[in-house]
Each structure stands twice: as structure tokens, then as C-alpha cells.
PDB file of N, CA and C in Angstrom:
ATOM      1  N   UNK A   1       0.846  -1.180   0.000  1.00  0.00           N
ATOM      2  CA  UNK A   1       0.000   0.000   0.000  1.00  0.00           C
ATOM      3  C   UNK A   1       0.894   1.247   0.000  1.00  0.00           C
ATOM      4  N   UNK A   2       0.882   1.939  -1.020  1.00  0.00           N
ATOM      5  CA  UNK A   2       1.472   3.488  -0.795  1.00  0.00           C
ATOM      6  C   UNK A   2       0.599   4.276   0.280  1.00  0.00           C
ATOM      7  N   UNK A   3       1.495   5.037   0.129  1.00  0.00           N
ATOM      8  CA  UNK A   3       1.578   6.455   1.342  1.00  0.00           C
ATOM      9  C   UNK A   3       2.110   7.338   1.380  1.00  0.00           C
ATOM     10  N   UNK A   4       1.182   8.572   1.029  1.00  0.00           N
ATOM     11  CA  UNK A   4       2.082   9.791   0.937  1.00  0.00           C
ATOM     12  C   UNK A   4       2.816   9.805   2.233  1.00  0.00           C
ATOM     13  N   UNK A   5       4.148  10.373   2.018  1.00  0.00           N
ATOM     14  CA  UNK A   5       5.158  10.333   3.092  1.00  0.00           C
ATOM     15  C   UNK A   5       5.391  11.696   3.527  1.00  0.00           C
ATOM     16  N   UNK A   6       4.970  12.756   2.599  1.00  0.00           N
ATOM     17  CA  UNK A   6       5.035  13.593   3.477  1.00  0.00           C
ATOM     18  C   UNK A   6       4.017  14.834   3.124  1.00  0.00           C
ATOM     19  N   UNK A   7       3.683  16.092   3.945  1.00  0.00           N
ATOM     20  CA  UNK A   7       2.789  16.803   3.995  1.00  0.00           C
ATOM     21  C   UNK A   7       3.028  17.983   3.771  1.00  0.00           C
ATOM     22  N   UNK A   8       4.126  18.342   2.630  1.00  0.00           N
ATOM     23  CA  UNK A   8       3.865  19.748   2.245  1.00  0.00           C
ATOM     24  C   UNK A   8       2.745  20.411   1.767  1.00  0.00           C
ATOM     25  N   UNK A   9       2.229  20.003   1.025  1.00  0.00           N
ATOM     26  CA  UNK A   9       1.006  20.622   0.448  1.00  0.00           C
ATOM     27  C   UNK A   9       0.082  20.913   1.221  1.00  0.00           C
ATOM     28  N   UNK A  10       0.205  19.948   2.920  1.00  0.00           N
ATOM     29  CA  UNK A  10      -0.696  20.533   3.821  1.00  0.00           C
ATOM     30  C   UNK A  10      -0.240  21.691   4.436  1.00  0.00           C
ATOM     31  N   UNK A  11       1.189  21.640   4.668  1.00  0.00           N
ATOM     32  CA  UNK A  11       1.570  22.510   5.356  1.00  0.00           C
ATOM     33  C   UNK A  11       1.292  23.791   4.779  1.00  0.00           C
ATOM     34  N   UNK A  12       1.832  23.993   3.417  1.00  0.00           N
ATOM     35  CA  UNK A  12       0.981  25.358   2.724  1.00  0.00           C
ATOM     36  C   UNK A  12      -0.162  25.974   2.776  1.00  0.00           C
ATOM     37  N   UNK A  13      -0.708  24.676   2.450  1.00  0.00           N
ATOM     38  CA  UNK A  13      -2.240  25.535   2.523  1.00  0.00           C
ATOM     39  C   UNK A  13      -2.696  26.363   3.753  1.00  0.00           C
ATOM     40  N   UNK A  14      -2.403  25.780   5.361  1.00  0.00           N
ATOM     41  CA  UNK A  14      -2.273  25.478   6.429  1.00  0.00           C
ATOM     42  C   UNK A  14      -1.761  27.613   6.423  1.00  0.00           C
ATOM     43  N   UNK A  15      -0.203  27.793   5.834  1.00  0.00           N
ATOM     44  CA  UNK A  15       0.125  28.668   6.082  1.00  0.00           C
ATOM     45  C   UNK A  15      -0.211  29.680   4.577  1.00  0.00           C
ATOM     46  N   UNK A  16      -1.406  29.438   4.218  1.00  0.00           N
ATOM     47  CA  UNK A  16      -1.571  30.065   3.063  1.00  0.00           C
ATOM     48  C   UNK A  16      -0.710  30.690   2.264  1.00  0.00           C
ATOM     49  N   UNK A  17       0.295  30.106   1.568  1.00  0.00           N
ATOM     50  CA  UNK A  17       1.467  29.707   0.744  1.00  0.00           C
ATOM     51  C   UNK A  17       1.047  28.918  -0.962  1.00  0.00           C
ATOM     52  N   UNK A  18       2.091  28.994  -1.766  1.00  0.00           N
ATOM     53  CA  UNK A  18       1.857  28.238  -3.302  1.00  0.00           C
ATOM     54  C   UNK A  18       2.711  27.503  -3.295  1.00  0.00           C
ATOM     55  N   UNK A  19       2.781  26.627  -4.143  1.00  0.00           N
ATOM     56  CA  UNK A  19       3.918  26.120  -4.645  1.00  0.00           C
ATOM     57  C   UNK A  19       5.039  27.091  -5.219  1.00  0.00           C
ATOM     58  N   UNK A  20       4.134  27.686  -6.011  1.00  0.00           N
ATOM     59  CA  UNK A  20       4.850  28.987  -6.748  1.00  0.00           C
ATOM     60  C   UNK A  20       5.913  29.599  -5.427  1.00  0.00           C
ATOM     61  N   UNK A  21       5.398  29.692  -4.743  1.00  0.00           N
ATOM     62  CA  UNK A  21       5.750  31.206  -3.717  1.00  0.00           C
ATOM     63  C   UNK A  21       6.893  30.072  -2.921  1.00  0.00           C
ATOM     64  N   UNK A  22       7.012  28.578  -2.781  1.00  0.00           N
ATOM     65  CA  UNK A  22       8.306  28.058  -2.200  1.00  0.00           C
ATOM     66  C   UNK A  22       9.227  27.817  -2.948  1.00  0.00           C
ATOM     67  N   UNK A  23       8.776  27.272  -4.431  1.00  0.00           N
ATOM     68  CA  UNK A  23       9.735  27.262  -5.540  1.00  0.00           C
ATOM     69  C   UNK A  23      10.671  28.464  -5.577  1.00  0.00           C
ATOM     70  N   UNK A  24       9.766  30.026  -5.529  1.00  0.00           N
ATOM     71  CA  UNK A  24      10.910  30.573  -5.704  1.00  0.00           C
ATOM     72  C   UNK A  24      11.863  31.058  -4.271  1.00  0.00           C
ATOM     73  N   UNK A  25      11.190  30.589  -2.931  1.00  0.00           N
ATOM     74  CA  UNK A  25      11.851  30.947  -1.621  1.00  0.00           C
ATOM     75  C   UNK A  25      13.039  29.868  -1.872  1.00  0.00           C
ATOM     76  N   UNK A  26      12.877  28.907  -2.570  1.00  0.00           N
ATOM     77  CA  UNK A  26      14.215  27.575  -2.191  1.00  0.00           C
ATOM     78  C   UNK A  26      14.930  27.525  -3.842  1.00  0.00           C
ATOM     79  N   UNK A  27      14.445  28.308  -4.802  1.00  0.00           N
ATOM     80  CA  UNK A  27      14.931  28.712  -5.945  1.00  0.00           C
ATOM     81  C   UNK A  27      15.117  27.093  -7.046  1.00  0.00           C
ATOM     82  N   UNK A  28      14.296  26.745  -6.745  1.00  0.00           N
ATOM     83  CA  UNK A  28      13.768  25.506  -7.070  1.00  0.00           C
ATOM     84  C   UNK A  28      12.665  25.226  -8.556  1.00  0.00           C
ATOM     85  N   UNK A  29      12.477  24.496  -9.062  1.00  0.00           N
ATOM     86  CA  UNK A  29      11.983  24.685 -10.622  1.00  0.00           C
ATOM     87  C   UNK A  29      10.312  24.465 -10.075  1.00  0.00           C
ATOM     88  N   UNK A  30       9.124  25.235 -10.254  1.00  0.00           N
ATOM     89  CA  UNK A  30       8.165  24.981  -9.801  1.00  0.00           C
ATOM     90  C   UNK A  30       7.493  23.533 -10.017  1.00  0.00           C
ATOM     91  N   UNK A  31       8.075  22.934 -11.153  1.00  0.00           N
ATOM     92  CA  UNK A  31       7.747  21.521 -11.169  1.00  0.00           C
ATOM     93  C   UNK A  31       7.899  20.431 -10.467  1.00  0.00           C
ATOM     94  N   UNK A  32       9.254  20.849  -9.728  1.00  0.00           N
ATOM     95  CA  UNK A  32       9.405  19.944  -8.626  1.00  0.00           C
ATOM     96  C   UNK A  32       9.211  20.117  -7.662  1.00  0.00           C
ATOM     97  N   UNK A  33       8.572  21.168  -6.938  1.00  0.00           N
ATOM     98  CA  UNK A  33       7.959  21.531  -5.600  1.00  0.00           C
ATOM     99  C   UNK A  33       6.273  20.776  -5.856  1.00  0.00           C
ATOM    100  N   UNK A  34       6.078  21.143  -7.311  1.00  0.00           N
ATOM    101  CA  UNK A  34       4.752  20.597  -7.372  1.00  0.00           C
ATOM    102  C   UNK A  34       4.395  18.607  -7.184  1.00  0.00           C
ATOM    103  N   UNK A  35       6.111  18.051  -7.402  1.00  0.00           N
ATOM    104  CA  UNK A  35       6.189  16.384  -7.264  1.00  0.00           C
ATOM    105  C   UNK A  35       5.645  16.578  -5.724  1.00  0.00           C
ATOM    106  N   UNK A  36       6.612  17.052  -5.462  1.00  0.00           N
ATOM    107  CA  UNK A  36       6.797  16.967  -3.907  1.00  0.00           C
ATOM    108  C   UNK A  36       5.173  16.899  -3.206  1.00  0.00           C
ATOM    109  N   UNK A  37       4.670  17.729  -3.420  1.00  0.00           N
ATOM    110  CA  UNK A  37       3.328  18.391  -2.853  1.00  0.00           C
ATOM    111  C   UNK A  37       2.161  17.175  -2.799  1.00  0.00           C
ATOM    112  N   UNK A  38       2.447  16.330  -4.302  1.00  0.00           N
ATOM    113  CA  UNK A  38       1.713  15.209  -4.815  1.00  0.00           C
ATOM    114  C   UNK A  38       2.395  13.590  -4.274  1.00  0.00           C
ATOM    115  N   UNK A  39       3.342  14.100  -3.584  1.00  0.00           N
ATOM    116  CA  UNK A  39       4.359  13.163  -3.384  1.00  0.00           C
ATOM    117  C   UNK A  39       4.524  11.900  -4.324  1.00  0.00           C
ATOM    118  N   UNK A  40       4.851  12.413  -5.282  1.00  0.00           N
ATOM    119  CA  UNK A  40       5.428  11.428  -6.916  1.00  0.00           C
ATOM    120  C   UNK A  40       6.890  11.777  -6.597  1.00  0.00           C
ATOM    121  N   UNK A  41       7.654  12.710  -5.636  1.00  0.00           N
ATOM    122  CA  UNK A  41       8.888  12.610  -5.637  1.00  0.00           C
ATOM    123  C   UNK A  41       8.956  13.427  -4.089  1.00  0.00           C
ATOM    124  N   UNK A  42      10.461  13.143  -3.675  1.00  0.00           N
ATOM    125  CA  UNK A  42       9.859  13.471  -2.314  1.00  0.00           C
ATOM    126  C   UNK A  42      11.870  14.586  -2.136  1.00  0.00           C
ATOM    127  N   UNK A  43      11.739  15.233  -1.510  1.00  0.00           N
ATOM    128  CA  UNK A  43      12.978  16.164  -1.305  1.00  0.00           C
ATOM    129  C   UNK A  43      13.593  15.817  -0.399  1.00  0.00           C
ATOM    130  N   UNK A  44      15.475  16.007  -0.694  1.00  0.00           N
ATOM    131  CA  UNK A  44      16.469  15.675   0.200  1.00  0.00           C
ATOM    132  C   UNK A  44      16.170  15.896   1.250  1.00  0.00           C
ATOM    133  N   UNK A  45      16.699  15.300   2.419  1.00  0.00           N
ATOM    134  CA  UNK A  45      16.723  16.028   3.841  1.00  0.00           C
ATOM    135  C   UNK A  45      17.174  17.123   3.939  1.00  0.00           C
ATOM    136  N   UNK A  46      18.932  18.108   3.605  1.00  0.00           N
ATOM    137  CA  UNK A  46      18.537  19.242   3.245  1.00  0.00           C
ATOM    138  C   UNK A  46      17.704  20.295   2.850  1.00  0.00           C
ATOM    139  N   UNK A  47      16.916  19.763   2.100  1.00  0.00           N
ATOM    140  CA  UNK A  47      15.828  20.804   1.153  1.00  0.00           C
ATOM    141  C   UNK A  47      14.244  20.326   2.378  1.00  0.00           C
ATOM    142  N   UNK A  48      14.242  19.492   3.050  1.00  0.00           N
ATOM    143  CA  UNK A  48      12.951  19.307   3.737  1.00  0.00           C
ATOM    144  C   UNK A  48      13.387  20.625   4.982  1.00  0.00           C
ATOM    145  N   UNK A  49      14.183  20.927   5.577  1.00  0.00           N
ATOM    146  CA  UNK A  49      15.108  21.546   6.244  1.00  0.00           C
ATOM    147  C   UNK A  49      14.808  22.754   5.791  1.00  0.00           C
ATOM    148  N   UNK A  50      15.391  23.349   4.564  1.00  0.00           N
ATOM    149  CA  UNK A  50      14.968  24.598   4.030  1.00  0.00           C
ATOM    150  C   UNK A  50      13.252  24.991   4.049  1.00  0.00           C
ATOM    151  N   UNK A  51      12.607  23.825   3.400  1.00  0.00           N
ATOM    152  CA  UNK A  51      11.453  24.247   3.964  1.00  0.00           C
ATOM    153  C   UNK A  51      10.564  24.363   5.143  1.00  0.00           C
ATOM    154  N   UNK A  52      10.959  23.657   5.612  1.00  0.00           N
ATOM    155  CA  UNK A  52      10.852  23.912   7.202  1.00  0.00           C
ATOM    156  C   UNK A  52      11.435  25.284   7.861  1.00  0.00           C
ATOM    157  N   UNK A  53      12.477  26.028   7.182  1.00  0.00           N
ATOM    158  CA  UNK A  53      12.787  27.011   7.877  1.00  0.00           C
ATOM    159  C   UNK A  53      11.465  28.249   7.269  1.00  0.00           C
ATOM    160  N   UNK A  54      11.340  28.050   5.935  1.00  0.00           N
ATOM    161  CA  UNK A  54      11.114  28.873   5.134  1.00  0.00           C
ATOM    162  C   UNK A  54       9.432  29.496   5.716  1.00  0.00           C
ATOM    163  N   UNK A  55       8.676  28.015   5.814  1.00  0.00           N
ATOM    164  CA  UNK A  55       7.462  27.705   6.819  1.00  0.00           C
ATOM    165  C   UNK A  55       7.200  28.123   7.586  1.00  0.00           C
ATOM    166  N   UNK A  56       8.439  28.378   8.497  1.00  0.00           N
ATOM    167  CA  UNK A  56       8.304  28.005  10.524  1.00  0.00           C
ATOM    168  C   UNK A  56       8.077  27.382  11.033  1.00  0.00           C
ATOM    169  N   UNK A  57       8.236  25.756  10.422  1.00  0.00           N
ATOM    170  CA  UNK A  57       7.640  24.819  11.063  1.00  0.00           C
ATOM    171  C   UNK A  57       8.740  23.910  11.208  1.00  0.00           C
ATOM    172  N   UNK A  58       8.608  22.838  12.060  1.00  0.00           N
ATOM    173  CA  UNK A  58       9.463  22.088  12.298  1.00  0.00           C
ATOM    174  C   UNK A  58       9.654  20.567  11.618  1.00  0.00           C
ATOM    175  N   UNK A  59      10.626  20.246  10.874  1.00  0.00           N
ATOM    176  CA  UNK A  59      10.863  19.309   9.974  1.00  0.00           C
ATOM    177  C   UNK A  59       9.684  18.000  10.442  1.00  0.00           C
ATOM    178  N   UNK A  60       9.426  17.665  11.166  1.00  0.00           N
ATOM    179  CA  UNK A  60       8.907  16.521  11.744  1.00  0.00           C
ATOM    180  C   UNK A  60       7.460  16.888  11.127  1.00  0.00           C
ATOM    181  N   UNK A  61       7.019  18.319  11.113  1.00  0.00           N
ATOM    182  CA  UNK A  61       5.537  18.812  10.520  1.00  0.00           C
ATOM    183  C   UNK A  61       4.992  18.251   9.209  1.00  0.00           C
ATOM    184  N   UNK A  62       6.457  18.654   8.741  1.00  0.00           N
ATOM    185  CA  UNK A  62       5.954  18.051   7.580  1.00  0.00           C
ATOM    186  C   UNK A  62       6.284  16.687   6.560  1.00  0.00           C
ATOM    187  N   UNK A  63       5.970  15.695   7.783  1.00  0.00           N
ATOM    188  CA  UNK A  63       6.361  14.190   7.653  1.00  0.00           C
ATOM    189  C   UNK A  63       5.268  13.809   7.792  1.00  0.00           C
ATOM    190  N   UNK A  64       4.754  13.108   7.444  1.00  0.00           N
ATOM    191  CA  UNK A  64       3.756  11.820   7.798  1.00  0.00           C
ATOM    192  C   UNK A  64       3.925  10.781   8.796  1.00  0.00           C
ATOM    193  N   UNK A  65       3.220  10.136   9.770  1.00  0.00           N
ATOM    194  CA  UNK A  65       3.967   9.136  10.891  1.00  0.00           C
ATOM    195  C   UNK A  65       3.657   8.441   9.897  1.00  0.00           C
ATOM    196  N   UNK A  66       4.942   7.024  10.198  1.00  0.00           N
ATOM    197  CA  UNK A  66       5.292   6.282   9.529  1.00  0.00           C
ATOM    198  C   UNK A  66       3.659   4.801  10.220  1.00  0.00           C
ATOM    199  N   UNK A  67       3.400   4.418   9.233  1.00  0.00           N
ATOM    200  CA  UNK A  67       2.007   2.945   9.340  1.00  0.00           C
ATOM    201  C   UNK A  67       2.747   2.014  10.324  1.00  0.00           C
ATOM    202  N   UNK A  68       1.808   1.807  11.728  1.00  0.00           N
ATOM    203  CA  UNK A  68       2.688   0.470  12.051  1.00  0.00           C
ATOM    204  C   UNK A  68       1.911  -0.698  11.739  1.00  0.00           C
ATOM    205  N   UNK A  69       2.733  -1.538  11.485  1.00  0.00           N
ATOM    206  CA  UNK A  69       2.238  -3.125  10.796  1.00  0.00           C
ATOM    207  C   UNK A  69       1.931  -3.711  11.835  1.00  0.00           C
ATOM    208  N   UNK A  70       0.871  -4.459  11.754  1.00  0.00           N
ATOM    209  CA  UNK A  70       0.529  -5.809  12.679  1.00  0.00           C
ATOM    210  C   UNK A  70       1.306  -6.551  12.808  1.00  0.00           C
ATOM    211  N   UNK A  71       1.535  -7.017  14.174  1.00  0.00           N
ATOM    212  CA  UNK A  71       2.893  -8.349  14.103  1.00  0.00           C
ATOM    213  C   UNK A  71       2.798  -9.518  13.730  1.00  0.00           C
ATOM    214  N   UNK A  72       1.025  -9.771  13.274  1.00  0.00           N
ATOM    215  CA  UNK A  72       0.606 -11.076  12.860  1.00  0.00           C
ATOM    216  C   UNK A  72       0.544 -11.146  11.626  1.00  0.00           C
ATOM    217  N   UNK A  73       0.771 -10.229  10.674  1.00  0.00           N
ATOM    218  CA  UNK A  73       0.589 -10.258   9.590  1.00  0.00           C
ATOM    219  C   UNK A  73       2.375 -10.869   8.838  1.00  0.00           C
TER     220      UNK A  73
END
């Protein structure tokens, strides 16, 4: 089962923000802020970092908790 892994696109909206408007805070090609958002591609730890500063939020915000598996399965 996929899972988006992480929650930029919430976090934006959240801080009423674009894609547009982080692409150009992290000088980044708007196409790939837009993977990110859809999570079809997901950004270095560096660059999760930058946005997190860029935000005000703290890297962990914009993660997803990780699914825990049943031990019986």
C-alpha cells in the first residue's frame, strides 16, 4: 500500500502559501515543488530543512507518521 510520506502541500495551505511562492523561496523549478506536494517525488533532507525554515515549522511537521504493521501479519 502506498503512502504519501510527506505533507507539504498541507503545510501550505495550512500557512496560506503556493507552490509557486516556495519554488521561488528555495529557488527551485516549480515543477518539482509541485512532485513533492503530490508526493510522486519526495525532497532531500537538506531541502525538507529549508522548507521547514522557510514555513516556521518544524521538519517533523511536515512528515507523515510512519504505518505500524501488525505483528501477525
Amino acid at each position: 500500500m502506498e503512502r504519501d510520506l510527506n505533507r507539504i502541500k498541507l503545510v501550505l495551505v495550512e500557512k496560506k502559501r503556493t507552490n509557486k511562492w516556495l519554488a521561488e523561496q528555495l529557488g527551485k523549478d516549480p515543477a518539482t515543488v509541485s512532485k513533492w506536494c503530490t508526493n510522486s517525488a519526495q525532497p532531500g533532507l537538506g531541502t525538507l530543512f529549508a522548507i521547514a525554515e522557510q514555513l516556521n515549522v518544524q521538519v517533523r511537521d511536515l512528515l507523515n507518521e510512519p504505518i505500524k504493521e501488525c505483528a501477525n501479519q
